[in-house]
C-alpha atoms as a PDB file:
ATOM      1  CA  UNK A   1       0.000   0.000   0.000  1.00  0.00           C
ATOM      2  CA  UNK A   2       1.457   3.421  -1.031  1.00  0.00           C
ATOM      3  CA  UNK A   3      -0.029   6.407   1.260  1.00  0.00           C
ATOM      4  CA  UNK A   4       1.485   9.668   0.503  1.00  0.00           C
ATOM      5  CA  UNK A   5       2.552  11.718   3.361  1.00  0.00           C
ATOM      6  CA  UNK A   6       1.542  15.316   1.910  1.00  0.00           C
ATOM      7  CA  UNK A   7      -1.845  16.548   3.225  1.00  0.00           C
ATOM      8  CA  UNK A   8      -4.011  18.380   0.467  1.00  0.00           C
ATOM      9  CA  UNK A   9      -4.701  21.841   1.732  1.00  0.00           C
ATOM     10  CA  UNK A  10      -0.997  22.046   3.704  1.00  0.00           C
ATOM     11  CA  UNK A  11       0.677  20.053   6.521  1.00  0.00           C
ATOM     12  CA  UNK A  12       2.571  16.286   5.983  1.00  0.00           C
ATOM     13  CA  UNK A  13       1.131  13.415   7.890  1.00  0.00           C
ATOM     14  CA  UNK A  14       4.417  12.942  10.700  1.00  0.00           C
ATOM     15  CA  UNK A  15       6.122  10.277  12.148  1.00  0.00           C
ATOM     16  CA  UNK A  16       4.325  10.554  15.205  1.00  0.00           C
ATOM     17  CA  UNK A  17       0.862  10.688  13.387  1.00  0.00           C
ATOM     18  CA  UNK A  18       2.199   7.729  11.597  1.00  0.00           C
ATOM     19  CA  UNK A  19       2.147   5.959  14.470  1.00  0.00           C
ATOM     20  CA  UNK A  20      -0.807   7.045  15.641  1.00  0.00           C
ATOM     21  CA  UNK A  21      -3.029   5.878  12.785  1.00  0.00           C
ATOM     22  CA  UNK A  22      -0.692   2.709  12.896  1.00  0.00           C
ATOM     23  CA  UNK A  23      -1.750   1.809  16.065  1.00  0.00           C
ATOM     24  CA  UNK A  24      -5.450   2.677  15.857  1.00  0.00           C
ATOM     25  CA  UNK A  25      -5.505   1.569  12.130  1.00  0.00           C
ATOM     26  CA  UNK A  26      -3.630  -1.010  10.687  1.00  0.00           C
ATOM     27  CA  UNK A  27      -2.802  -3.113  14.037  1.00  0.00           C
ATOM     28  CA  UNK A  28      -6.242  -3.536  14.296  1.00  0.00           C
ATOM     29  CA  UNK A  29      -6.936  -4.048  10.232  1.00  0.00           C
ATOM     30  CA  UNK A  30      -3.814  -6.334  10.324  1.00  0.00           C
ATOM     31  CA  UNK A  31      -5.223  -9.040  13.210  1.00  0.00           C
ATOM     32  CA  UNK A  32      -3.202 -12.122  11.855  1.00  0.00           C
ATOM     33  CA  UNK A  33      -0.622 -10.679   9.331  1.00  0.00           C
ATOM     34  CA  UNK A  34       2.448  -9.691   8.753  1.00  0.00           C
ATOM     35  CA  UNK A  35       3.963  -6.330   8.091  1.00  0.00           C
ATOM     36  CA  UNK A  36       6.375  -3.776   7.116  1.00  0.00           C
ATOM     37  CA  UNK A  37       6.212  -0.225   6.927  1.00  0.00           C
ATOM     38  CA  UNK A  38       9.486   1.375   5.022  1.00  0.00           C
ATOM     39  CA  UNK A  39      10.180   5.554   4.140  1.00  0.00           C
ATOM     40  CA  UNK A  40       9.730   6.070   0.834  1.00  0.00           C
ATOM     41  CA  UNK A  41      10.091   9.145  -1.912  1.00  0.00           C
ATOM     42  CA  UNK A  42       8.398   8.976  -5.151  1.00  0.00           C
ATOM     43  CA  UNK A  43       6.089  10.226  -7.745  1.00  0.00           C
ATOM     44  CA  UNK A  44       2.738  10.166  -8.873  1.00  0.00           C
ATOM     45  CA  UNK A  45       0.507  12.036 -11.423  1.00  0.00           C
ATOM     46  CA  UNK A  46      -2.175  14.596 -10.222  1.00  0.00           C
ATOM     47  CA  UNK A  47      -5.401  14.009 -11.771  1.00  0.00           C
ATOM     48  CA  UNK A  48      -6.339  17.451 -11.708  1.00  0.00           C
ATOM     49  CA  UNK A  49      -3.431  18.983 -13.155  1.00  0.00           C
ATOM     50  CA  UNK A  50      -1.694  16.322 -15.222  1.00  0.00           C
ATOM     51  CA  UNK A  51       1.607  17.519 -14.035  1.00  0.00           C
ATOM     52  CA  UNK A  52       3.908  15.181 -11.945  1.00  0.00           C
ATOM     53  CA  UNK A  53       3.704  15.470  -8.009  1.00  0.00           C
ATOM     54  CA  UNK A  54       6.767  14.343  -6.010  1.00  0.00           C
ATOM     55  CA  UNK A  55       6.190  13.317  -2.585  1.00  0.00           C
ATOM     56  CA  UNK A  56       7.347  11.353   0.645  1.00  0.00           C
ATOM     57  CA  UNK A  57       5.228   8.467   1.307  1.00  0.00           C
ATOM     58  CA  UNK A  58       4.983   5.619   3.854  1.00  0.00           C
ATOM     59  CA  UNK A  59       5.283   1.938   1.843  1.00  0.00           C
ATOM     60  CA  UNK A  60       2.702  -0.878   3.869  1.00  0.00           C
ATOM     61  CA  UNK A  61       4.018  -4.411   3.080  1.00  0.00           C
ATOM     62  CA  UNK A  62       1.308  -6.433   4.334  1.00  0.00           C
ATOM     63  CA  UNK A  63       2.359 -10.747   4.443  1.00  0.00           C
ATOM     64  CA  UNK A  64      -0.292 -13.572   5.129  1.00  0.00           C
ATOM     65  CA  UNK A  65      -1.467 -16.871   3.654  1.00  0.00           C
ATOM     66  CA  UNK A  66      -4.491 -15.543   1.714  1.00  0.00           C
ATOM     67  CA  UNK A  67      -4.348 -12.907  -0.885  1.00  0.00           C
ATOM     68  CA  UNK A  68      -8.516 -12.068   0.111  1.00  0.00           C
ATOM     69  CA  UNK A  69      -7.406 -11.432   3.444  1.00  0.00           C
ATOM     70  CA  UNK A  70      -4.251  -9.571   3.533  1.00  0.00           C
ATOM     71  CA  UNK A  71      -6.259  -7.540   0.248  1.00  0.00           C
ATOM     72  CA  UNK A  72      -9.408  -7.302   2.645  1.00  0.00           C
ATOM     73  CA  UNK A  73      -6.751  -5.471   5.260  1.00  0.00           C
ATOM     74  CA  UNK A  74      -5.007  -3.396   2.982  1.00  0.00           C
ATOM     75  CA  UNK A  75      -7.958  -1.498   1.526  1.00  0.00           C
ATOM     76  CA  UNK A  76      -9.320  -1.032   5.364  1.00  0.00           C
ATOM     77  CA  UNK A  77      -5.903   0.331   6.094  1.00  0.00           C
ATOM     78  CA  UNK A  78      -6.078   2.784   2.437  1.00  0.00           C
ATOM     79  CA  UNK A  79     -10.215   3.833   3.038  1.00  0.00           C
ATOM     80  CA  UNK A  80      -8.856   5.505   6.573  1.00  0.00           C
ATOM     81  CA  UNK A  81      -5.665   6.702   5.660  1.00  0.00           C
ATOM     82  CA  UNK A  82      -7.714   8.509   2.941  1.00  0.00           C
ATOM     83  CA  UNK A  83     -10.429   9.830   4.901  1.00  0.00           C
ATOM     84  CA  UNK A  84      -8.076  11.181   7.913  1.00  0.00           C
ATOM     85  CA  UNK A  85      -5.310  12.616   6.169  1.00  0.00           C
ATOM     86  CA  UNK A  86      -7.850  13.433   3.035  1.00  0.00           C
ATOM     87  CA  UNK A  87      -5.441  12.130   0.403  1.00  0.00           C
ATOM     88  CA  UNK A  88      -6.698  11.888  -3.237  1.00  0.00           C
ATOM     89  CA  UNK A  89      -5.365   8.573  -4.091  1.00  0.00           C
ATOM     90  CA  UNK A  90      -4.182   5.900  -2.370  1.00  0.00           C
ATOM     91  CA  UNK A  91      -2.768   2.916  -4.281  1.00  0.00           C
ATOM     92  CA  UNK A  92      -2.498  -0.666  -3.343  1.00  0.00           C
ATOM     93  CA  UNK A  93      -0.872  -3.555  -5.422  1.00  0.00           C
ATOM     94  CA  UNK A  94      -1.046  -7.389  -5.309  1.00  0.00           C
ATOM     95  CA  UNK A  95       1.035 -10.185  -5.775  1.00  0.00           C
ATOM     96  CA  UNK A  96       1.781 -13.809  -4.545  1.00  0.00           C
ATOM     97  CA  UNK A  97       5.276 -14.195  -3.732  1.00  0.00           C
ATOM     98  CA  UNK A  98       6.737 -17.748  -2.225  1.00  0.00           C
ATOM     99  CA  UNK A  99       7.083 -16.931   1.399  1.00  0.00           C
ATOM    100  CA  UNK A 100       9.383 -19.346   3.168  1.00  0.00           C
ATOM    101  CA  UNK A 101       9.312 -18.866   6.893  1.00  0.00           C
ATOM    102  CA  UNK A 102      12.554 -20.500   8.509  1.00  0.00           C
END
């Protein structure tokens, strides 16, 4: 899950408000995966404006057993990172990798 960190109408969405939302958010969304939350900077373009928007962004790595599941969590986690830090777009992608757990 890619969640920019800018906040339409000013502000970035912090470290500490980042772990805010993580604990009230995506522990709970999580329940029975794994996963990994990395810094990120990248690019994306605005809808509005067709012009490319560079921004900081928080990268969710979400592991479990079942793709319905762990794609079940990660659009919980995007719907509320949306509607508190009113983001535009929020993009999630899928894919089955061989986990091996040693």
């Amino acid at each position: 899950v890619f969640l920019g960190r800018n906040i339409p109408g000013g502000g970035i969405v912090t470290e500490e408000l980042w772990r805010q939302f993580e604990e009230e958010v995506v522990a709970k969304a999580l329940i029975g995966l794994g996963f990994t939350v990395t810094a990120a900077r990248g690019g994306w373009s605005n809808p509005d404006t067709g012009e490319l928007e560079r921004e900081d962004s928080f990268v969710l790595v979400i592991i479990g057993q079942a793709l319905e599941e762990v794609f079940a969590g990660a659009s919980t986690v995007a719907k509320h990172y949306k509607r508190r830090f009113n983001q535009n777009q929020v993009w999630i992608t899928r894919s089955v990798v061989d986990l091996t757990i040693i």
